[in-house]
PDB file of N, CA and C in Angstrom:
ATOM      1  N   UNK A   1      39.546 -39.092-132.914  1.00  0.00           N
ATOM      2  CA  UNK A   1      40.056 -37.778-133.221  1.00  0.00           C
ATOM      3  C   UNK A   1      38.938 -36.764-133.116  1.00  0.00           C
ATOM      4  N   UNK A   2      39.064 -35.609-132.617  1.00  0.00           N
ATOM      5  CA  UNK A   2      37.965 -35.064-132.052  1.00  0.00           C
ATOM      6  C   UNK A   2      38.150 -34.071-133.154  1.00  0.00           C
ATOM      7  N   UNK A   3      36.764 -33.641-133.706  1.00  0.00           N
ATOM      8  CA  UNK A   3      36.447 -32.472-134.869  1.00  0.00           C
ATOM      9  C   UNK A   3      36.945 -31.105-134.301  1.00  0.00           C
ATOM     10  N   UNK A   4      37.005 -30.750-133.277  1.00  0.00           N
ATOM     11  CA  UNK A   4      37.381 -29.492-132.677  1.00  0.00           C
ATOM     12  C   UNK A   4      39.106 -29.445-132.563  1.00  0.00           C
ATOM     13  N   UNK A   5      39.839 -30.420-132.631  1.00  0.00           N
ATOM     14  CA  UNK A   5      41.385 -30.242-133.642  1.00  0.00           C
ATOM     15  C   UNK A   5      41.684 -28.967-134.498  1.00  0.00           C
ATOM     16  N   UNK A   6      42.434 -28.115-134.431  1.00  0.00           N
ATOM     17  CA  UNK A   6      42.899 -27.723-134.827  1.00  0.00           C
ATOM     18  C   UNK A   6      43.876 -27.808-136.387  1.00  0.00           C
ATOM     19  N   UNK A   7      43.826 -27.198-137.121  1.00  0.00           N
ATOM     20  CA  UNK A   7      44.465 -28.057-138.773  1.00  0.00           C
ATOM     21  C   UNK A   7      46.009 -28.217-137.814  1.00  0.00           C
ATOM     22  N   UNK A   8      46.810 -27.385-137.282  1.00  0.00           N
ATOM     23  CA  UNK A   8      48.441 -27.360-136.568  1.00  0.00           C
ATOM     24  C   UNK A   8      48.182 -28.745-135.935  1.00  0.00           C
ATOM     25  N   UNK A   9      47.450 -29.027-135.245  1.00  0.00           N
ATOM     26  CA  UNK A   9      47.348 -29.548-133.804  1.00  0.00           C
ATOM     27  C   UNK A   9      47.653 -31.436-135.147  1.00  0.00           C
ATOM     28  N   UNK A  10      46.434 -31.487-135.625  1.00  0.00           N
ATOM     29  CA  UNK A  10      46.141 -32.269-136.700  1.00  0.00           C
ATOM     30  C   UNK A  10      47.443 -32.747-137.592  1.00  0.00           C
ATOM     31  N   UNK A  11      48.102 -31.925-138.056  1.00  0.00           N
ATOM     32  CA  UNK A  11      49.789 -32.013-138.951  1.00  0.00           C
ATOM     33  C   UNK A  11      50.647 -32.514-137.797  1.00  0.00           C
ATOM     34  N   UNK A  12      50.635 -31.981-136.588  1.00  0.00           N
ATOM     35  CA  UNK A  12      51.493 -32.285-135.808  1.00  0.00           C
ATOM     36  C   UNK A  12      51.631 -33.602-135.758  1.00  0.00           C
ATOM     37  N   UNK A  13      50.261 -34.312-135.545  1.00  0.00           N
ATOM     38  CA  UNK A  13      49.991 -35.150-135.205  1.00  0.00           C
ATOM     39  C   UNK A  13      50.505 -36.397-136.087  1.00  0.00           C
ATOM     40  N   UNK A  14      49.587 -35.889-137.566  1.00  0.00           N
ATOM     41  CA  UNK A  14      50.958 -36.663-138.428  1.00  0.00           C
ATOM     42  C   UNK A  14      52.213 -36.944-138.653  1.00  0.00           C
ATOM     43  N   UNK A  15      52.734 -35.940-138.486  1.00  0.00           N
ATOM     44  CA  UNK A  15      54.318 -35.418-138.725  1.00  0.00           C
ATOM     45  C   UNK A  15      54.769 -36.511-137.443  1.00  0.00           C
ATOM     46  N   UNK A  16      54.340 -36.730-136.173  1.00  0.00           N
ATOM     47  CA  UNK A  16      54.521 -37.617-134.897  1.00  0.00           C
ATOM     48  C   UNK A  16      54.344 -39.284-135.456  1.00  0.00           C
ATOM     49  N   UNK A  17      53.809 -39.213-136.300  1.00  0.00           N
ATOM     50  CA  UNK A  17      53.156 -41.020-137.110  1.00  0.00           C
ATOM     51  C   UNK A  17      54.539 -41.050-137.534  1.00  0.00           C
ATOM     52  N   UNK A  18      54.184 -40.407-138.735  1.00  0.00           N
ATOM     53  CA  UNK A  18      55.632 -40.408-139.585  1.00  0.00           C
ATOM     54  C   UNK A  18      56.921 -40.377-139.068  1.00  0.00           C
ATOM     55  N   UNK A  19      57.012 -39.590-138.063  1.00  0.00           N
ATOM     56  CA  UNK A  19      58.756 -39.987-138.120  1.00  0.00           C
ATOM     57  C   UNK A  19      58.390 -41.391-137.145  1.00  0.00           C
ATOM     58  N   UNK A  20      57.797 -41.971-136.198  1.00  0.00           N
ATOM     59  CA  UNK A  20      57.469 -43.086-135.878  1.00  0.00           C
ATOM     60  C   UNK A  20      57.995 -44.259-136.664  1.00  0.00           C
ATOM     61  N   UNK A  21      57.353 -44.144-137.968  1.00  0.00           N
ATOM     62  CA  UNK A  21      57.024 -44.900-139.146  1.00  0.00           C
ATOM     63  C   UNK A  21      58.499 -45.391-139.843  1.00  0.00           C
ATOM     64  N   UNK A  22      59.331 -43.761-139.548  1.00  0.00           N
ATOM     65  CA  UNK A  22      60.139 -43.713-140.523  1.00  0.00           C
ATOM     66  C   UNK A  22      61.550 -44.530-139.581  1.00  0.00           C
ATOM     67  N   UNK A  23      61.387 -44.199-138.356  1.00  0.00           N
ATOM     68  CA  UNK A  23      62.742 -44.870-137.316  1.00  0.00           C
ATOM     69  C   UNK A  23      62.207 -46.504-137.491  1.00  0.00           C
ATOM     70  N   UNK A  24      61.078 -46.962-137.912  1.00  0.00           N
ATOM     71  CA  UNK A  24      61.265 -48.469-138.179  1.00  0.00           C
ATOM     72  C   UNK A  24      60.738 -49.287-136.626  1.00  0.00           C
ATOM     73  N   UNK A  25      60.777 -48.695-135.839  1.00  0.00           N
ATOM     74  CA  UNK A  25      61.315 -49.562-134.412  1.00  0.00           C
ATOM     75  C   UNK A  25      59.969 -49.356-133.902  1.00  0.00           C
ATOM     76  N   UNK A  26      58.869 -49.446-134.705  1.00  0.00           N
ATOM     77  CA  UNK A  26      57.049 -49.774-134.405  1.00  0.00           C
ATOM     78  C   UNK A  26      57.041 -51.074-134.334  1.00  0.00           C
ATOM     79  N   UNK A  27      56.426 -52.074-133.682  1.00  0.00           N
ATOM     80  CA  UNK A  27      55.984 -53.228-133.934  1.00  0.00           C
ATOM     81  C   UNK A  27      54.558 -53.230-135.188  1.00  0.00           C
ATOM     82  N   UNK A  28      55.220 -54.437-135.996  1.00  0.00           N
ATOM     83  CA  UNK A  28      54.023 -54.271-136.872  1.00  0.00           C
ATOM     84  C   UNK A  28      52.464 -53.574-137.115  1.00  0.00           C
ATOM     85  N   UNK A  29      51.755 -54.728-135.955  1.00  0.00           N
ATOM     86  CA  UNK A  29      50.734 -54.109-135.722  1.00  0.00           C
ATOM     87  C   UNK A  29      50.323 -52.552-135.617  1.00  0.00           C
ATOM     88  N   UNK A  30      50.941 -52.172-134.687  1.00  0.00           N
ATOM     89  CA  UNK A  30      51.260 -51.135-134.016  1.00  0.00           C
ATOM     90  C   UNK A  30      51.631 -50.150-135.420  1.00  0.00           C
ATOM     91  N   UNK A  31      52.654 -50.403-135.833  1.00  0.00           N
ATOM     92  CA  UNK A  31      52.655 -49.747-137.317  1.00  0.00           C
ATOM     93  C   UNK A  31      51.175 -49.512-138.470  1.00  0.00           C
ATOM     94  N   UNK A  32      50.940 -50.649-138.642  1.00  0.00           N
ATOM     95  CA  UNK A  32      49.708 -50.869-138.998  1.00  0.00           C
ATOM     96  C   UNK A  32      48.552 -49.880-138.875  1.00  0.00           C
ATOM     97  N   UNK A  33      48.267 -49.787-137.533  1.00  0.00           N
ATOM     98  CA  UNK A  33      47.218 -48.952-136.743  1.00  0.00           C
ATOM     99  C   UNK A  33      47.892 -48.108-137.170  1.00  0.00           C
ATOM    100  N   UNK A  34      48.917 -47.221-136.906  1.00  0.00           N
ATOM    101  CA  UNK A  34      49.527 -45.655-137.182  1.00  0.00           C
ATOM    102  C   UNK A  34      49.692 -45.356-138.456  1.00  0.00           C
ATOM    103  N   UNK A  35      49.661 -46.059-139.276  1.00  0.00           N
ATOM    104  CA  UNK A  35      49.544 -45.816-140.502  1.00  0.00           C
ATOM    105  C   UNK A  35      48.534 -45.192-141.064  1.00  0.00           C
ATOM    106  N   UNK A  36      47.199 -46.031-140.397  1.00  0.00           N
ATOM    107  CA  UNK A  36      45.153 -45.991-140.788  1.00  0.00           C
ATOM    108  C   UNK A  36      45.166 -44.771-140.196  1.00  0.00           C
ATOM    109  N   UNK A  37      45.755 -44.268-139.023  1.00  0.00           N
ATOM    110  CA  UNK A  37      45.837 -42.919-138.282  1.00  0.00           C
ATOM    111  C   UNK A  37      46.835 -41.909-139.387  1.00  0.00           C
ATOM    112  N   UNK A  38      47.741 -41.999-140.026  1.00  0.00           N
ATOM    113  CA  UNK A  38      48.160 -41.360-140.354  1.00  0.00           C
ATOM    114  C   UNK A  38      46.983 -41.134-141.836  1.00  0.00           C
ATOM    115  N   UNK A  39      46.532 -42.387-142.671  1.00  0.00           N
ATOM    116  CA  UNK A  39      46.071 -42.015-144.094  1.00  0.00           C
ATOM    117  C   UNK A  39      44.619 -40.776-143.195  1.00  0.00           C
ATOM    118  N   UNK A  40      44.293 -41.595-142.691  1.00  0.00           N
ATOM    119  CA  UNK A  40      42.443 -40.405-141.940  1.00  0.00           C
ATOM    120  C   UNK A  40      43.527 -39.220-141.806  1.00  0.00           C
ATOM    121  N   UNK A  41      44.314 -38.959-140.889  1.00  0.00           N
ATOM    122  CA  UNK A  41      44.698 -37.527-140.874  1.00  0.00           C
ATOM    123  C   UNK A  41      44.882 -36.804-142.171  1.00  0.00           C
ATOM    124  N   UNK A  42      45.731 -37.916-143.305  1.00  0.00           N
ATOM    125  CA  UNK A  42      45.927 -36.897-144.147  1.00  0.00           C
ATOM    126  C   UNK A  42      44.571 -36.402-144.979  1.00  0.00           C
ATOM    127  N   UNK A  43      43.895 -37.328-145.114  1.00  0.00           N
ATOM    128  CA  UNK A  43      42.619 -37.416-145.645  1.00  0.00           C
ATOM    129  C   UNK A  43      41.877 -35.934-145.011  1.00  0.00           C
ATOM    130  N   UNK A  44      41.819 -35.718-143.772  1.00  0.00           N
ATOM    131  CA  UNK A  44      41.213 -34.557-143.008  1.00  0.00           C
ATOM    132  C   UNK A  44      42.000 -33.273-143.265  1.00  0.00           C
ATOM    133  N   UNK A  45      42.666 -33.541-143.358  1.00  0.00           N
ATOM    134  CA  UNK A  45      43.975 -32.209-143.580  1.00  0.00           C
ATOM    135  C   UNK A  45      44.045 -31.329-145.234  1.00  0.00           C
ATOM    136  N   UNK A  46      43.858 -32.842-145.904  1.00  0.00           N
ATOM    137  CA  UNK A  46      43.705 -32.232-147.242  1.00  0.00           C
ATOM    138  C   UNK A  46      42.080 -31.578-147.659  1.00  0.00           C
ATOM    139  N   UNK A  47      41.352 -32.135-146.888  1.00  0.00           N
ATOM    140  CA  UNK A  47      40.121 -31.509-146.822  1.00  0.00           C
ATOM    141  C   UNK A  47      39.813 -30.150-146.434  1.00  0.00           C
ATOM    142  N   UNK A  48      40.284 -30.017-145.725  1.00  0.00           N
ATOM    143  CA  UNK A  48      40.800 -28.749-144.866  1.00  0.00           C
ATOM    144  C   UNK A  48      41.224 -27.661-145.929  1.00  0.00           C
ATOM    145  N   UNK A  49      42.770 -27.972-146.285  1.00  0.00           N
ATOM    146  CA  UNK A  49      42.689 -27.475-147.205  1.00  0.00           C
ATOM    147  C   UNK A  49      41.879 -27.022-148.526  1.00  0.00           C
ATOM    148  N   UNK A  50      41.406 -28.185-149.093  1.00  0.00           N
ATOM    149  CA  UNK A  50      40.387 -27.761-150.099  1.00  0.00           C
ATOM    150  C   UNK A  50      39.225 -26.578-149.636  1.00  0.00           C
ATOM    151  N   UNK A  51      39.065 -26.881-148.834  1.00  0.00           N
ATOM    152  CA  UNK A  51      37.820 -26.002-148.400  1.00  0.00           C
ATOM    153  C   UNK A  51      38.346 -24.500-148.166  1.00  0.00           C
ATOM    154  N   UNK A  52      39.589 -24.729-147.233  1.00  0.00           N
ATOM    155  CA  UNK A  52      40.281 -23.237-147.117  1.00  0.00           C
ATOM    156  C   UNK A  52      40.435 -22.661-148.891  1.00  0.00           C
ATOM    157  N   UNK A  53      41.156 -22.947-149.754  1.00  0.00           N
ATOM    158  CA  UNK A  53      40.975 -22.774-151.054  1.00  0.00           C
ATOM    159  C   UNK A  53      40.017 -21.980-151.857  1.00  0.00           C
ATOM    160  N   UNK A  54      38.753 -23.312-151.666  1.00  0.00           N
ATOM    161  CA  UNK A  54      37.899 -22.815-151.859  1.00  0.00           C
ATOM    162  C   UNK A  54      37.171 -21.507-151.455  1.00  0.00           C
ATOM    163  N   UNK A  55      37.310 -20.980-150.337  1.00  0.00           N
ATOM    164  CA  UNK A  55      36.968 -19.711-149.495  1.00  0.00           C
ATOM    165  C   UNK A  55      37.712 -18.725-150.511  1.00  0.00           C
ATOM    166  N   UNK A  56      39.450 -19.170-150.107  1.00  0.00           N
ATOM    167  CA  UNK A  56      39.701 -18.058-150.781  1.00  0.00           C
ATOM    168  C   UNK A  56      40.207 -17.163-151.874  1.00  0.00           C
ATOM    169  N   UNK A  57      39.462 -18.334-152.790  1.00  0.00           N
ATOM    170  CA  UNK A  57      39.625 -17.978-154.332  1.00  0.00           C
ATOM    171  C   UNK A  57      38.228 -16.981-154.701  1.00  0.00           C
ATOM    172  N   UNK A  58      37.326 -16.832-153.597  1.00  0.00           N
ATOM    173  CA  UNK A  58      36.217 -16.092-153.911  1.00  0.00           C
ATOM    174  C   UNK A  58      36.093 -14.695-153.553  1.00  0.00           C
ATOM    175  N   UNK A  59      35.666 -14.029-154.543  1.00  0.00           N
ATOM    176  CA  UNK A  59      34.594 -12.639-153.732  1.00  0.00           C
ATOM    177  C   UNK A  59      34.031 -12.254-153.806  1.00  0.00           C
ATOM    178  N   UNK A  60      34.010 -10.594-153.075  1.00  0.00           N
ATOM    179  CA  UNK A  60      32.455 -10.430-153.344  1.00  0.00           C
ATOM    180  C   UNK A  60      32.214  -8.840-153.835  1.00  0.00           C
ATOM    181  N   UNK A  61      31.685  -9.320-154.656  1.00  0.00           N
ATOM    182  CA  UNK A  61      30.943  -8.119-155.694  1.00  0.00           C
ATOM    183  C   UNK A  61      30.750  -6.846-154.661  1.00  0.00           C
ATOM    184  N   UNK A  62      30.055  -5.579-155.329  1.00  0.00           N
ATOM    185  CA  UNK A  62      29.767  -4.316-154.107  1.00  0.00           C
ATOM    186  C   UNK A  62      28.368  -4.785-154.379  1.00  0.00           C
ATOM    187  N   UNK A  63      27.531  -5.898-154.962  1.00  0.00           N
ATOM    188  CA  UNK A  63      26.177  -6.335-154.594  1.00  0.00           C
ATOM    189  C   UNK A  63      26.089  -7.500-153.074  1.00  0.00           C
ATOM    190  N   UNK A  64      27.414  -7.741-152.908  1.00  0.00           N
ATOM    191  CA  UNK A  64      27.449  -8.611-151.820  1.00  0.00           C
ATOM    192  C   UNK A  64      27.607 -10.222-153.329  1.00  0.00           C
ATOM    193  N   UNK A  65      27.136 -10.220-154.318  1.00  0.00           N
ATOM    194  CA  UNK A  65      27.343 -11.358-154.952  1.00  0.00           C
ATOM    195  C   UNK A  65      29.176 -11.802-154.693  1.00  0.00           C
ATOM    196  N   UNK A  66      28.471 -13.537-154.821  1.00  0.00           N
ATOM    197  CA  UNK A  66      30.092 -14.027-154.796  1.00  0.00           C
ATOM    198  C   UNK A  66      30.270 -14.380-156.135  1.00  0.00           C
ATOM    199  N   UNK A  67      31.754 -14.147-156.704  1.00  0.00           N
ATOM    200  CA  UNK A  67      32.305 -14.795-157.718  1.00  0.00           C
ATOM    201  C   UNK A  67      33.616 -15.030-157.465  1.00  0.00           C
ATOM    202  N   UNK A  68      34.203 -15.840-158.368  1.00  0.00           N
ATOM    203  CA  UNK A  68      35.536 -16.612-158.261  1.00  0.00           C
ATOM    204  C   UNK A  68      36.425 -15.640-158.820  1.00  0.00           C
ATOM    205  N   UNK A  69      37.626 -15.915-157.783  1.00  0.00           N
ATOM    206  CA  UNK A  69      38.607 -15.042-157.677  1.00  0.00           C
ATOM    207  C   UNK A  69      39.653 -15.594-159.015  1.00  0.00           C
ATOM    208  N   UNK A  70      40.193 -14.682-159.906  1.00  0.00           N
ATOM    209  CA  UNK A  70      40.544 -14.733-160.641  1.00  0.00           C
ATOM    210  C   UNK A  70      42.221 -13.851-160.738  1.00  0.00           C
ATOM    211  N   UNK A  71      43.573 -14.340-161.090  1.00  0.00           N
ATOM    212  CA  UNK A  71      44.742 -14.068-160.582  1.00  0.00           C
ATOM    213  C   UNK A  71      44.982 -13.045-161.949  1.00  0.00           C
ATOM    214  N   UNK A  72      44.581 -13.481-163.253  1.00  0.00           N
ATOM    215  CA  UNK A  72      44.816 -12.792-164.233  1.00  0.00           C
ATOM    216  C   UNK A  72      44.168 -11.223-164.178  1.00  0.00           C
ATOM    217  N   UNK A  73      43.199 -11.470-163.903  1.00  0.00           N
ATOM    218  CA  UNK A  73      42.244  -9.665-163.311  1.00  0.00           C
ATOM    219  C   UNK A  73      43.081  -9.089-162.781  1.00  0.00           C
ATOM    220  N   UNK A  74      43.457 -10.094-161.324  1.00  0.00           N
ATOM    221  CA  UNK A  74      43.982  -8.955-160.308  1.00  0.00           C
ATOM    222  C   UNK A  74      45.470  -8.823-160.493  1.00  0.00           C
ATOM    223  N   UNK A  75      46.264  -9.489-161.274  1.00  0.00           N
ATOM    224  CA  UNK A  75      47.415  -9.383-161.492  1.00  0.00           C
ATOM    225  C   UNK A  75      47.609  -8.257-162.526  1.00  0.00           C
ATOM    226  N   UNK A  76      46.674  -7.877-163.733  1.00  0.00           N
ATOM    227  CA  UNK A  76      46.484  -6.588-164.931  1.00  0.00           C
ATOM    228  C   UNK A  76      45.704  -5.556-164.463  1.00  0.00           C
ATOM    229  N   UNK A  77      44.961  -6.104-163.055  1.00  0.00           N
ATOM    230  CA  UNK A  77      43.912  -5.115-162.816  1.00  0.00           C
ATOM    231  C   UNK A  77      44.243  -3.974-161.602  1.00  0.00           C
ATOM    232  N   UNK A  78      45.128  -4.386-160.865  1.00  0.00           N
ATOM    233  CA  UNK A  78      45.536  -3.531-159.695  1.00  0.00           C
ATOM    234  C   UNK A  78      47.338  -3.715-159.970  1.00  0.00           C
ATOM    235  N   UNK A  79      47.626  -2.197-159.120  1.00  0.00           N
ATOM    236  CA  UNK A  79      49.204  -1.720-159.000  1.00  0.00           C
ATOM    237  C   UNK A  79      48.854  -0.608-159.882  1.00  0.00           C
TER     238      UNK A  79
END
């Protein structure tokens, strides 16, 4: 699986295991392998996510400092 994947390209890819998985009509093995392909994808995907998250729960001060984005501030603090 090549790092330059796309997160879409990546889900697709799962979402293609899975219904595989789910019509039954894999030969074992073969199941097997698509499975180890499906847990690494999700494994990469949820990573993905975390990290996206992480980005954008943050900001940035008018010093350029970062701090964590907070929903209660901006939910009492703006409108």
């Amino acid at each position: 699986m090549s790092k330059d994947e796309t997160f879409e390209s990546k889900m697709s890819n799962l979402e293609e295991i899975v219904n595989q998985l789910e019509k039954g009509d894999v030969p074992l093995e073969e199941a097997l392998e698509q499975y180890k392909k499906g847990i690494n994808l999700s494994t990469e995907l949820q990573d993905i996510l975390n990290n996206a998250e992480k980005t954008l729960t943050k900001t940035m001060t008018e010093s350029g400092e970062e701090v964590k984005f907070s929903r209660d501030e901006d939910e009492n603090g703006s409108n």
